[in-house]
PDB file of N, CA and C in Angstrom:
ATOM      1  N   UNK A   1      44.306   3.129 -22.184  1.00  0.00           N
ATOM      2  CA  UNK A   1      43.974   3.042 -20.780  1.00  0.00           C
ATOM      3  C   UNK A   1      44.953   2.091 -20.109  1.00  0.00           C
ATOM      4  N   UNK A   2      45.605   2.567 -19.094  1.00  0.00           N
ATOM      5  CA  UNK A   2      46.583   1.932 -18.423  1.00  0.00           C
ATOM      6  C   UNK A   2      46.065   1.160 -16.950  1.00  0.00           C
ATOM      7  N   UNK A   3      45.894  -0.273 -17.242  1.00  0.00           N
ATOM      8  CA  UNK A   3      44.858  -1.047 -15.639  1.00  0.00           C
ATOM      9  C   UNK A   3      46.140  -1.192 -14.848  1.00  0.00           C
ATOM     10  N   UNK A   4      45.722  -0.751 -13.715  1.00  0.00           N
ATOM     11  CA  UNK A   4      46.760  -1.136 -12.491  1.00  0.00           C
ATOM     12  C   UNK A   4      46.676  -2.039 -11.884  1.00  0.00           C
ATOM     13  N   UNK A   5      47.153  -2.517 -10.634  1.00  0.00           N
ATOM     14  CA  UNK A   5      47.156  -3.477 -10.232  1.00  0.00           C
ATOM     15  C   UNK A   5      45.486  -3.484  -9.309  1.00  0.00           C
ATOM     16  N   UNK A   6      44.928  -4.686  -9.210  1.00  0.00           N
ATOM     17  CA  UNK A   6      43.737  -4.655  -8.972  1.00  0.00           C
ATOM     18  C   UNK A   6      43.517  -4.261  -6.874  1.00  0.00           C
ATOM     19  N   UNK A   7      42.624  -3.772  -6.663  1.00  0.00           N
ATOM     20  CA  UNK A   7      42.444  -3.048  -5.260  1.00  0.00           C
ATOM     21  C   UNK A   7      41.339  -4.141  -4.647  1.00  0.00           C
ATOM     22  N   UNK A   8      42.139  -4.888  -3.545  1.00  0.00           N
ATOM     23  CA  UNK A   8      41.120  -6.103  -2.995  1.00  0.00           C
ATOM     24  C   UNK A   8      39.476  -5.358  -2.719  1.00  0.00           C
ATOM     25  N   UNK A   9      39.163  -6.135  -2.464  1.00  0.00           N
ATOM     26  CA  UNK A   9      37.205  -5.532  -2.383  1.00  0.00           C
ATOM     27  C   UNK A   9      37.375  -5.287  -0.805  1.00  0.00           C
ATOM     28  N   UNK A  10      38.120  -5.771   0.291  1.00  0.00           N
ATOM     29  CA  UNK A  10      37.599  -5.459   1.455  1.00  0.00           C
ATOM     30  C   UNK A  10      38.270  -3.721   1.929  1.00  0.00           C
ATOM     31  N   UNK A  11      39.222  -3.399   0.571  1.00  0.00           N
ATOM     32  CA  UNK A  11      39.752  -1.940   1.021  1.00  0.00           C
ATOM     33  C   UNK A  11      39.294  -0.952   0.338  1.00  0.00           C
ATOM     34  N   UNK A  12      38.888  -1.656  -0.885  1.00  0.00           N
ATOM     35  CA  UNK A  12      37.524  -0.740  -1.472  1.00  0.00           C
ATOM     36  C   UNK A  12      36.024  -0.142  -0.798  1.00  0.00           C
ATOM     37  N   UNK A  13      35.557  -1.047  -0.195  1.00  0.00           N
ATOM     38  CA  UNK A  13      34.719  -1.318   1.171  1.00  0.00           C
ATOM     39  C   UNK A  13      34.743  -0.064   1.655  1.00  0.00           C
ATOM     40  N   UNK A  14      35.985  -0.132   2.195  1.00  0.00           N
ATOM     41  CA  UNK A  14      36.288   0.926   3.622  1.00  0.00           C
ATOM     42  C   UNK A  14      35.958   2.535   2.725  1.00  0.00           C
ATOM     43  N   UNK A  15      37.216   2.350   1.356  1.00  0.00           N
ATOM     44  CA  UNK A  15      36.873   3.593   0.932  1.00  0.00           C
ATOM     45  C   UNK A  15      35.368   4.121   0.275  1.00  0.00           C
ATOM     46  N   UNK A  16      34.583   2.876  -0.222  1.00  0.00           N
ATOM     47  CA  UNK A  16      33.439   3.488   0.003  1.00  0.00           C
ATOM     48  C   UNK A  16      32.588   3.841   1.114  1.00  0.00           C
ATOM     49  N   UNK A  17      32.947   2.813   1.970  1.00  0.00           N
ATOM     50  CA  UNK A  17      31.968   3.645   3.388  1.00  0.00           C
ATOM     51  C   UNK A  17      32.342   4.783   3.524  1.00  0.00           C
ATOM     52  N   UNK A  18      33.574   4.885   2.959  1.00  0.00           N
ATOM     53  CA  UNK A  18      33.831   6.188   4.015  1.00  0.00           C
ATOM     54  C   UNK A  18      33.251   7.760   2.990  1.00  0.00           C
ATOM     55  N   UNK A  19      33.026   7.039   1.535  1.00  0.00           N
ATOM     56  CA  UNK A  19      32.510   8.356   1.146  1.00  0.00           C
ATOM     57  C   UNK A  19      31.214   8.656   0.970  1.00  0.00           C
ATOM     58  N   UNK A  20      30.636   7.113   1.249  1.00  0.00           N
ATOM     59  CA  UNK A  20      29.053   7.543   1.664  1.00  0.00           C
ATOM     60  C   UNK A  20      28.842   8.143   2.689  1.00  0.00           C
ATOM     61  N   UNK A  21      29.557   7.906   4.106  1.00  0.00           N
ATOM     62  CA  UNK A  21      29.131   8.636   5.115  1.00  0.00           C
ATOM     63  C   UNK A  21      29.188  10.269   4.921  1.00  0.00           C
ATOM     64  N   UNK A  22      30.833  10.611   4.092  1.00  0.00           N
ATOM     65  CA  UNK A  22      31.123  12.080   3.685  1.00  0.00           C
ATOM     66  C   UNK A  22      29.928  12.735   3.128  1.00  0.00           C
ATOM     67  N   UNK A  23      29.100  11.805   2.332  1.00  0.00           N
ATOM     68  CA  UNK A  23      27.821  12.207   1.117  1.00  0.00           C
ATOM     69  C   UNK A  23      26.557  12.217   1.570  1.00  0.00           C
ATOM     70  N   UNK A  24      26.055  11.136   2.699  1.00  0.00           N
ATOM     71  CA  UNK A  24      25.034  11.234   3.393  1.00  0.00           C
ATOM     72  C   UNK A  24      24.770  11.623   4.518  1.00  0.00           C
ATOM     73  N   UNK A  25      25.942  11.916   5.232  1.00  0.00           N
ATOM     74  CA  UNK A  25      25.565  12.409   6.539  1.00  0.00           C
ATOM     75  C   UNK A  25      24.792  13.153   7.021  1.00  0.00           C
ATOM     76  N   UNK A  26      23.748  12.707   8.171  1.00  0.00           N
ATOM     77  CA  UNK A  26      22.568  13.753   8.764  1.00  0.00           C
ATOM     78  C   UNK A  26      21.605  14.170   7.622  1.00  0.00           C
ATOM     79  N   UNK A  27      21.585  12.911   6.391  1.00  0.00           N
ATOM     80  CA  UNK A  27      20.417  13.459   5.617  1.00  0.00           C
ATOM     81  C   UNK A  27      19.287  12.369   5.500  1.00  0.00           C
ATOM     82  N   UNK A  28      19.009  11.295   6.502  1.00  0.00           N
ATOM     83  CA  UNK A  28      17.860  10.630   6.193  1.00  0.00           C
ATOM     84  C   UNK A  28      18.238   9.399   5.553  1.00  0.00           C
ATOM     85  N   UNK A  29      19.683   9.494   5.189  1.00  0.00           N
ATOM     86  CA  UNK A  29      19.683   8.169   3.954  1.00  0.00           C
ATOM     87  C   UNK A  29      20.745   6.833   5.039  1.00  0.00           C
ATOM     88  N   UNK A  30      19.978   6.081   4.409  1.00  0.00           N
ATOM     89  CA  UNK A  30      20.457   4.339   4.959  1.00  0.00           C
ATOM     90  C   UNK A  30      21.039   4.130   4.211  1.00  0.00           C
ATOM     91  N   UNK A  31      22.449   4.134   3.552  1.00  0.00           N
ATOM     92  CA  UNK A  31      23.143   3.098   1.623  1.00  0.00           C
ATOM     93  C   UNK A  31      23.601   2.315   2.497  1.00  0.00           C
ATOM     94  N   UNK A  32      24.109   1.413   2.126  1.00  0.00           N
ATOM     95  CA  UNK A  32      24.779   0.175   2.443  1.00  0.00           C
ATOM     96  C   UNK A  32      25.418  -0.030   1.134  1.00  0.00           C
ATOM     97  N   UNK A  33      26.765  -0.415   1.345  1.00  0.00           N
ATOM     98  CA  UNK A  33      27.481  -0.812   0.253  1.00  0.00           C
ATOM     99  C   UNK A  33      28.124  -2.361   0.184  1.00  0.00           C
ATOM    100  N   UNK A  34      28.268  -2.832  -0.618  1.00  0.00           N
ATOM    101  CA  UNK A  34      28.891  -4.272  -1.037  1.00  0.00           C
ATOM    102  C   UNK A  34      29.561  -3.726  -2.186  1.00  0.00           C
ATOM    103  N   UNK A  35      31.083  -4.702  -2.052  1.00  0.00           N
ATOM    104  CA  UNK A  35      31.655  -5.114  -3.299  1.00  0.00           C
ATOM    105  C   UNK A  35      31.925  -6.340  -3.524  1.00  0.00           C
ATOM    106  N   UNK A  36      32.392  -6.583  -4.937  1.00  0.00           N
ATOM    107  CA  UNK A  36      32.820  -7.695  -5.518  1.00  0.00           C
ATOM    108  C   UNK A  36      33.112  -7.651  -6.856  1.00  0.00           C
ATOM    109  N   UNK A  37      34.911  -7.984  -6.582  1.00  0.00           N
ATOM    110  CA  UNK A  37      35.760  -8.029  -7.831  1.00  0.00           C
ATOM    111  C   UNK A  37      35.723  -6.260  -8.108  1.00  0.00           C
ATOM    112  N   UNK A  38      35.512  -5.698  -7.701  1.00  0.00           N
ATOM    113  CA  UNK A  38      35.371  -3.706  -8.112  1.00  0.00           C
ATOM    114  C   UNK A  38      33.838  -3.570  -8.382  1.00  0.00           C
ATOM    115  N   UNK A  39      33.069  -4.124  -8.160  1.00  0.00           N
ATOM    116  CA  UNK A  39      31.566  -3.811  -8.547  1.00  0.00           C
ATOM    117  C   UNK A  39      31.282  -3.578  -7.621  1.00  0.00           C
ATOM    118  N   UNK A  40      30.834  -1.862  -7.121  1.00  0.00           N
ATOM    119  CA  UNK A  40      29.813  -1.762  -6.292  1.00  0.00           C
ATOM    120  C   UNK A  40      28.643  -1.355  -6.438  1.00  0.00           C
ATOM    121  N   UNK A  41      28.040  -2.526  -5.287  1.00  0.00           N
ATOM    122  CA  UNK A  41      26.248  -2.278  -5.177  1.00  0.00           C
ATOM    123  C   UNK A  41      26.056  -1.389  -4.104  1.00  0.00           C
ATOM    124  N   UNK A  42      25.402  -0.538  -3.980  1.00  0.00           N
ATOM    125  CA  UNK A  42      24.639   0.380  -3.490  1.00  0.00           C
ATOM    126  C   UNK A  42      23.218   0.057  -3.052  1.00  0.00           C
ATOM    127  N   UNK A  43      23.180  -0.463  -1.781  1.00  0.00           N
ATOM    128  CA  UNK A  43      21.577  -0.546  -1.337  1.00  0.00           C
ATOM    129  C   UNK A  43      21.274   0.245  -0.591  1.00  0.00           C
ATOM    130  N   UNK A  44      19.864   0.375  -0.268  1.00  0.00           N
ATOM    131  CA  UNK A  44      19.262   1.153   0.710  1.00  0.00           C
ATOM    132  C   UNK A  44      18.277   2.289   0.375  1.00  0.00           C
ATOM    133  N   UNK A  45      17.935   3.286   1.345  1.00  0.00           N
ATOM    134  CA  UNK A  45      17.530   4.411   1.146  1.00  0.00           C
ATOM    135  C   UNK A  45      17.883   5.422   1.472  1.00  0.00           C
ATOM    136  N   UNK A  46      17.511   6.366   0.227  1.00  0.00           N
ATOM    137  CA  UNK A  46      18.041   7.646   0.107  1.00  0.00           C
ATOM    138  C   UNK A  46      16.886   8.802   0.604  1.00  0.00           C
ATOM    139  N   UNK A  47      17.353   9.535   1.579  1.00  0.00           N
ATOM    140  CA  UNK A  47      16.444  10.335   1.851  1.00  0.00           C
ATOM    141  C   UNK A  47      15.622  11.640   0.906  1.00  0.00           C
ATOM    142  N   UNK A  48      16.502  11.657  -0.352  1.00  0.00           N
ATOM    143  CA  UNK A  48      15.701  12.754  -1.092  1.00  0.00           C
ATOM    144  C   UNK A  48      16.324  11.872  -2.791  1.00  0.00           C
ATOM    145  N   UNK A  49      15.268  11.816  -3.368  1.00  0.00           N
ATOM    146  CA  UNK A  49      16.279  11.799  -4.981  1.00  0.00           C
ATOM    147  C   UNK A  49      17.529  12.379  -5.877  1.00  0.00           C
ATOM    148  N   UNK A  50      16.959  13.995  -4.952  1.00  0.00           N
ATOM    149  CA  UNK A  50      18.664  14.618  -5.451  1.00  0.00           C
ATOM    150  C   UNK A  50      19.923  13.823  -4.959  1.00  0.00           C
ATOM    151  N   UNK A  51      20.104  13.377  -4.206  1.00  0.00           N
ATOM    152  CA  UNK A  51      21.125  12.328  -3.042  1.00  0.00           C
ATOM    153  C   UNK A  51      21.538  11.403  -3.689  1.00  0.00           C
ATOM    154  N   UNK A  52      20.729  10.743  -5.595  1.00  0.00           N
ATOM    155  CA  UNK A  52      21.729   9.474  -5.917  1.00  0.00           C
ATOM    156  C   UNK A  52      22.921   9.862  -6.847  1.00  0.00           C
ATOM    157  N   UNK A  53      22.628  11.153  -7.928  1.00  0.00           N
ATOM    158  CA  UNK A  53      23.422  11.190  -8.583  1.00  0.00           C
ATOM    159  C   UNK A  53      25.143  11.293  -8.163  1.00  0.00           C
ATOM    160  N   UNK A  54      25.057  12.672  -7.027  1.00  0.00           N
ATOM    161  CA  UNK A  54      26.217  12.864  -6.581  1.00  0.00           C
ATOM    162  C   UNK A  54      26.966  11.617  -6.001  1.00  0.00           C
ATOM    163  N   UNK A  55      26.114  10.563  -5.313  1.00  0.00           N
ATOM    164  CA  UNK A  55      26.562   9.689  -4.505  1.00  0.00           C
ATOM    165  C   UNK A  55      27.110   9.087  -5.640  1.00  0.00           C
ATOM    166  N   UNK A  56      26.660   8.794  -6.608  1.00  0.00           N
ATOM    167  CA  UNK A  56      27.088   7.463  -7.686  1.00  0.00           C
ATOM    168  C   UNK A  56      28.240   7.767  -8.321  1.00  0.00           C
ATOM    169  N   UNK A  57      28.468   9.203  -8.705  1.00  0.00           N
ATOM    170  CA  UNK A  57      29.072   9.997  -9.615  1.00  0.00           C
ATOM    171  C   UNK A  57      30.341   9.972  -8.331  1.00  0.00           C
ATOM    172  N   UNK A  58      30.404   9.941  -7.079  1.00  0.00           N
ATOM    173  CA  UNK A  58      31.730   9.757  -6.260  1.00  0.00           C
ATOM    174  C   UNK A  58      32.028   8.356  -6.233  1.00  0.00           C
ATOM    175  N   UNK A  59      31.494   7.363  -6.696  1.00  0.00           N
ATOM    176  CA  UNK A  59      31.597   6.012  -6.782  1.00  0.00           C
ATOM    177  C   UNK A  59      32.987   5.703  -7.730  1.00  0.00           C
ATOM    178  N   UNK A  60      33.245   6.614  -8.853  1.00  0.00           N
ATOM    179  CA  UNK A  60      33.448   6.589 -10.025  1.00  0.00           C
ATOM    180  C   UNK A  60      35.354   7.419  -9.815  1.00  0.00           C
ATOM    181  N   UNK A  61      35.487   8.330  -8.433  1.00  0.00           N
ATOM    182  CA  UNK A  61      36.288   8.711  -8.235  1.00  0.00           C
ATOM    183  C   UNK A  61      37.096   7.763  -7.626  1.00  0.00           C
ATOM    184  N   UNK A  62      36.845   6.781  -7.136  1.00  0.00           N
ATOM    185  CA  UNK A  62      37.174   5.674  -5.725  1.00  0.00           C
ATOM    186  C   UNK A  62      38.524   4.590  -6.809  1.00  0.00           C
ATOM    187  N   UNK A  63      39.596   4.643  -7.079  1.00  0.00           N
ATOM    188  CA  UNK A  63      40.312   3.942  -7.455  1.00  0.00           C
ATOM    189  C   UNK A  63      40.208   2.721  -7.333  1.00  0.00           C
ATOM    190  N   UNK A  64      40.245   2.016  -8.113  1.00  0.00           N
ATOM    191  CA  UNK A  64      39.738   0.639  -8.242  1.00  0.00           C
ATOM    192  C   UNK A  64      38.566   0.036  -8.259  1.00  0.00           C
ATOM    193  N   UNK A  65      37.481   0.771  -8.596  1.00  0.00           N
ATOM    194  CA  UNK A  65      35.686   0.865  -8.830  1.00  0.00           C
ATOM    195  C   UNK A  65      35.671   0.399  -9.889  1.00  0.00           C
ATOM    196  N   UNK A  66      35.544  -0.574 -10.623  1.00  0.00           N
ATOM    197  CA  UNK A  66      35.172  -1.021 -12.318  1.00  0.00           C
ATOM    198  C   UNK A  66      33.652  -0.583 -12.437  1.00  0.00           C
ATOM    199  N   UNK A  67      32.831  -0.695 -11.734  1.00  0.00           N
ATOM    200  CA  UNK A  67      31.427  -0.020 -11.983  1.00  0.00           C
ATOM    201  C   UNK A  67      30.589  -0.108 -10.779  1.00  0.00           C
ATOM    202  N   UNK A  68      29.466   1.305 -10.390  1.00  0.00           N
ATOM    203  CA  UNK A  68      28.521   0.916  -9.995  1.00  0.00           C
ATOM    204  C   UNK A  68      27.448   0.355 -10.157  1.00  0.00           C
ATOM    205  N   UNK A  69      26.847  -0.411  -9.090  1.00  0.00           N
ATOM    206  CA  UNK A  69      25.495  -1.266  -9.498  1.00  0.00           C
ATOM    207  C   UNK A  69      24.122  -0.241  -8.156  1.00  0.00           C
ATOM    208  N   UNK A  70      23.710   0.418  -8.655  1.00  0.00           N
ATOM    209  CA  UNK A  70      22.432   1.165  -8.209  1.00  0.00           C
ATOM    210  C   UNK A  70      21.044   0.522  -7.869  1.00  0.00           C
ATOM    211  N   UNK A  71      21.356  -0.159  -6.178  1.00  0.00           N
ATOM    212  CA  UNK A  71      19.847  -0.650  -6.056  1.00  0.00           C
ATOM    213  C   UNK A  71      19.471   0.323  -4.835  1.00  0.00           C
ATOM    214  N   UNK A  72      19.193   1.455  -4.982  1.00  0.00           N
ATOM    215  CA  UNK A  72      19.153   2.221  -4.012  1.00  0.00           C
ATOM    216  C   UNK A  72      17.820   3.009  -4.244  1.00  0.00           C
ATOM    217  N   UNK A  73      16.311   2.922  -3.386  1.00  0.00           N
ATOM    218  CA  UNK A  73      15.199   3.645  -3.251  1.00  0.00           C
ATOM    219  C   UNK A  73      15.342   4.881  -2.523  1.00  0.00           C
ATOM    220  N   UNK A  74      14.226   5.697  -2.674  1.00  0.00           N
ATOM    221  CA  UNK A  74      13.905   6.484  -1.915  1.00  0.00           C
ATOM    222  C   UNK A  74      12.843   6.715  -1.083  1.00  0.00           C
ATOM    223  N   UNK A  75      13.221   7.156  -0.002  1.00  0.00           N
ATOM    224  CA  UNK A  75      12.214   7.379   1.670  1.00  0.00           C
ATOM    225  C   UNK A  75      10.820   8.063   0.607  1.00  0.00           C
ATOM    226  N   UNK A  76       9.473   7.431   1.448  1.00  0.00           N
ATOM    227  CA  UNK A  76       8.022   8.007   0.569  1.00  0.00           C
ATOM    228  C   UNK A  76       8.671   9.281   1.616  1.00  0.00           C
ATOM    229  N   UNK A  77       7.654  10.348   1.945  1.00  0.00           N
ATOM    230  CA  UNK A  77       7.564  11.797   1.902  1.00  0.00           C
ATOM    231  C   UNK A  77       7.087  11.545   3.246  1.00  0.00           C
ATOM    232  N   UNK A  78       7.335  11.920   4.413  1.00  0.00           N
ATOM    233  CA  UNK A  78       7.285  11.871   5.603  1.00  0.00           C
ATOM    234  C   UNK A  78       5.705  12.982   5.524  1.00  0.00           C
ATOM    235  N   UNK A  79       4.665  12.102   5.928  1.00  0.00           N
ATOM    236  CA  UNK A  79       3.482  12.958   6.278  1.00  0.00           C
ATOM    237  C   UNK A  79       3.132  13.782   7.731  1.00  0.00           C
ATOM    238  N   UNK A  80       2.778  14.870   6.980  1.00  0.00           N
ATOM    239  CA  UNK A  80       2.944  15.649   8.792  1.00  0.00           C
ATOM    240  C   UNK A  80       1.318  15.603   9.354  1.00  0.00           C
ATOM    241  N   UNK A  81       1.967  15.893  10.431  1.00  0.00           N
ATOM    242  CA  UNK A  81       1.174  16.059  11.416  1.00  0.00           C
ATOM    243  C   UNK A  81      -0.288  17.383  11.370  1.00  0.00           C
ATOM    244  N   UNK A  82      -1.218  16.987  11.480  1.00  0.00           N
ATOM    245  CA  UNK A  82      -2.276  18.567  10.944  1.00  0.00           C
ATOM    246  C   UNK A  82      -2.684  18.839  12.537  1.00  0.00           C
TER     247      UNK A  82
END
């Protein structure tokens, strides 16, 4: 395994916002992301459970990610109206 040169956390940031928004958009979900040193945390809520794997599993594409950290719930079930 060949380590490159390390990717500051505030441009990692950007590229994760920017692929949560690509991943959650218009679906209910709040993530919020933090890094530090390449560790990202993942907070918030996810509007359906199917919604963490893919999200985490693009975490992993993001160059310079050493690992995700998964503190991310999901929305209870919106009760309707009778």
């Amino acid at each position: 395994m060949v380590l490159g040169k390390p990717v500051p956390d505030k441009t990692l940031l950007r590229s994760v916002t920017q692929k949560i928004s690509q991943r959650s958009g218009g679906s209910g979900s709040k993530v919020v992301a933090s890094v530090n040193g390449g560790v990202v945390t993942l907070t918030g809520v996810l509007g359906q459970e199917y919604q963490r794997r893919p999200l985490l599993s693009s975490m992993s594409g993001i160059s310079g990610v050493r690992r995700t950290v998964d503190q991310m719930t999901v929305a209870p079930p919106k009760k309707r109206e009778q």
